[in-house]
C-alpha atoms as a PDB file:
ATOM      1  CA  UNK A   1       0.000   0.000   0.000  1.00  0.00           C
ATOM      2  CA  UNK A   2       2.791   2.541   0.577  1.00  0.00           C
ATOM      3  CA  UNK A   3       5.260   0.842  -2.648  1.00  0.00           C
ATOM      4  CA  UNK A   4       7.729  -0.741  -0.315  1.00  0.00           C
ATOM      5  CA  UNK A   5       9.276  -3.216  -1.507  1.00  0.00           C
ATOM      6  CA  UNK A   6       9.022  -7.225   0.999  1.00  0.00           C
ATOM      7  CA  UNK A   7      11.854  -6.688   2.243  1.00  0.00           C
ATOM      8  CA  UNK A   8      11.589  -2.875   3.175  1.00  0.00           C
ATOM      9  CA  UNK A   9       8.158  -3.775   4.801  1.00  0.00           C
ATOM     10  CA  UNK A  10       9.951  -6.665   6.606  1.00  0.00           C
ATOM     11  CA  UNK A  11      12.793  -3.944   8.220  1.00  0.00           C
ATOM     12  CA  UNK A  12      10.580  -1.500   9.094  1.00  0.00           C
ATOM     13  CA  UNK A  13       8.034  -4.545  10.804  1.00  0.00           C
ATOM     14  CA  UNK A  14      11.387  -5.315  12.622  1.00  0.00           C
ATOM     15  CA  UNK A  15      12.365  -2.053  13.934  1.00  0.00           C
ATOM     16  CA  UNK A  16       9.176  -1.355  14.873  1.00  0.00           C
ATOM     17  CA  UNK A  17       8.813  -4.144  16.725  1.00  0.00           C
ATOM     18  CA  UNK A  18      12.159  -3.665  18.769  1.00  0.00           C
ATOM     19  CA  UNK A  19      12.308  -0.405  19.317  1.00  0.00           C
ATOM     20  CA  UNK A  20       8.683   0.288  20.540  1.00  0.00           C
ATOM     21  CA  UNK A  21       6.338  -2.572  20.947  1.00  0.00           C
ATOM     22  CA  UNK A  22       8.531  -5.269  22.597  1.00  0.00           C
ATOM     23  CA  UNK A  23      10.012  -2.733  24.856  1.00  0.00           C
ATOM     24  CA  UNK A  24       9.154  -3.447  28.309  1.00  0.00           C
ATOM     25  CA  UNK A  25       8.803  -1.255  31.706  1.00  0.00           C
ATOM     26  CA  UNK A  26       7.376   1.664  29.230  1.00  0.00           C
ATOM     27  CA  UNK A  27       3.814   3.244  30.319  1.00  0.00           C
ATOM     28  CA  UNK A  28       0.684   3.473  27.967  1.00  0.00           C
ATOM     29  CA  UNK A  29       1.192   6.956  27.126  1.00  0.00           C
ATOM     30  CA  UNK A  30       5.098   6.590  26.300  1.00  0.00           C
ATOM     31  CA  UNK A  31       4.569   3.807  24.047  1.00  0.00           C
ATOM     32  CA  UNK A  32       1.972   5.284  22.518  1.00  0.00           C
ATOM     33  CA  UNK A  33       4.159   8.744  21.757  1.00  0.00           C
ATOM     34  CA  UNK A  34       7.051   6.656  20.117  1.00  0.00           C
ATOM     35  CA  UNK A  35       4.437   4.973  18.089  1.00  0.00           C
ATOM     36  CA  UNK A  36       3.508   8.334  16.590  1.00  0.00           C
ATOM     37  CA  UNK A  37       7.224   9.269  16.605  1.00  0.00           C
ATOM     38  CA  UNK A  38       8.066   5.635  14.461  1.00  0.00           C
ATOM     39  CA  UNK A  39       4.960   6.207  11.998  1.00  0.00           C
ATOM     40  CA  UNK A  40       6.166  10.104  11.588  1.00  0.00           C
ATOM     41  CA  UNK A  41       9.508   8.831  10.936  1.00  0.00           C
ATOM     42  CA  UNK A  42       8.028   6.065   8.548  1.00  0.00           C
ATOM     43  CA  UNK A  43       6.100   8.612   6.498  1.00  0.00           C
ATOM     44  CA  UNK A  44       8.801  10.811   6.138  1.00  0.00           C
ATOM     45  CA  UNK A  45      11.704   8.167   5.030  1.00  0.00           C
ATOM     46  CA  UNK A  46       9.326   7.093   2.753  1.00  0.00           C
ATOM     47  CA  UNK A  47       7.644  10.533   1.556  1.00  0.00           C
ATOM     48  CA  UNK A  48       4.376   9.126   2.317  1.00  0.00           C
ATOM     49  CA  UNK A  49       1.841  11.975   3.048  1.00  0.00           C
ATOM     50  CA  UNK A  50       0.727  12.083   6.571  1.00  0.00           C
ATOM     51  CA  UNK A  51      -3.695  12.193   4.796  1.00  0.00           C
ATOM     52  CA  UNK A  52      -3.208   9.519   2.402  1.00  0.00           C
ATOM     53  CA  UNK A  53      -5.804   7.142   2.009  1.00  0.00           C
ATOM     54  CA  UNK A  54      -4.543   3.602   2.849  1.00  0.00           C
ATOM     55  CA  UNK A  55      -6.946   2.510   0.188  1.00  0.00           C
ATOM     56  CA  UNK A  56      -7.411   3.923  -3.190  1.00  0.00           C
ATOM     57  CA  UNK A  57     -10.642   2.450  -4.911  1.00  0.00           C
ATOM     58  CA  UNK A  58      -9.353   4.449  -7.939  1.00  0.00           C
ATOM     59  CA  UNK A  59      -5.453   3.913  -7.636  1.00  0.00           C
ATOM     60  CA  UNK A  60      -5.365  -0.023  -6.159  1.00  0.00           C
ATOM     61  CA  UNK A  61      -2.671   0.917  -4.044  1.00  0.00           C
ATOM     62  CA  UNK A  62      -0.237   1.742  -6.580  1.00  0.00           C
ATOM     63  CA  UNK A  63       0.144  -1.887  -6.906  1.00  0.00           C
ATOM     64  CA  UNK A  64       1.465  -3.343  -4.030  1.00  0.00           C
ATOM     65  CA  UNK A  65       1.045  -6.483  -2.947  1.00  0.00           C
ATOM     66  CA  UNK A  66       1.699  -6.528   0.671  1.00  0.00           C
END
């Protein structure tokens, strides 16, 4: 849906996995703020807009299969 590529999705699953959902000893809110940091950091690597649609009726994703 955002044109990366298996194994770009597969990093970025990774890192965001380490780095802010299998962190432990972290509150609610905390986790919750490096979420939003991760995804703004996502978006940006990627120059994803931070309103796109994650589905397209007209544009099928821009093909991506993932």
């Amino acid at each position: 849906m955002f044109g990366l590529t298996a194994e770009e999705a597969s990093k970025e699953f990774i890192d965001l996995t380490t780095n802010v959902l299998d962190v432990n000893g972290v509150e609610a809110d905390a986790r919750t703020a490096a979420l939003g940091v991760h995804i703004n950091d996502l978006l940006t690597r990627y120059g994803i807009e931070e309103d796109m649609h994650l589905m397209d009726p007209n544009d099928r994703s821009k093909g991506c299969k993932l």
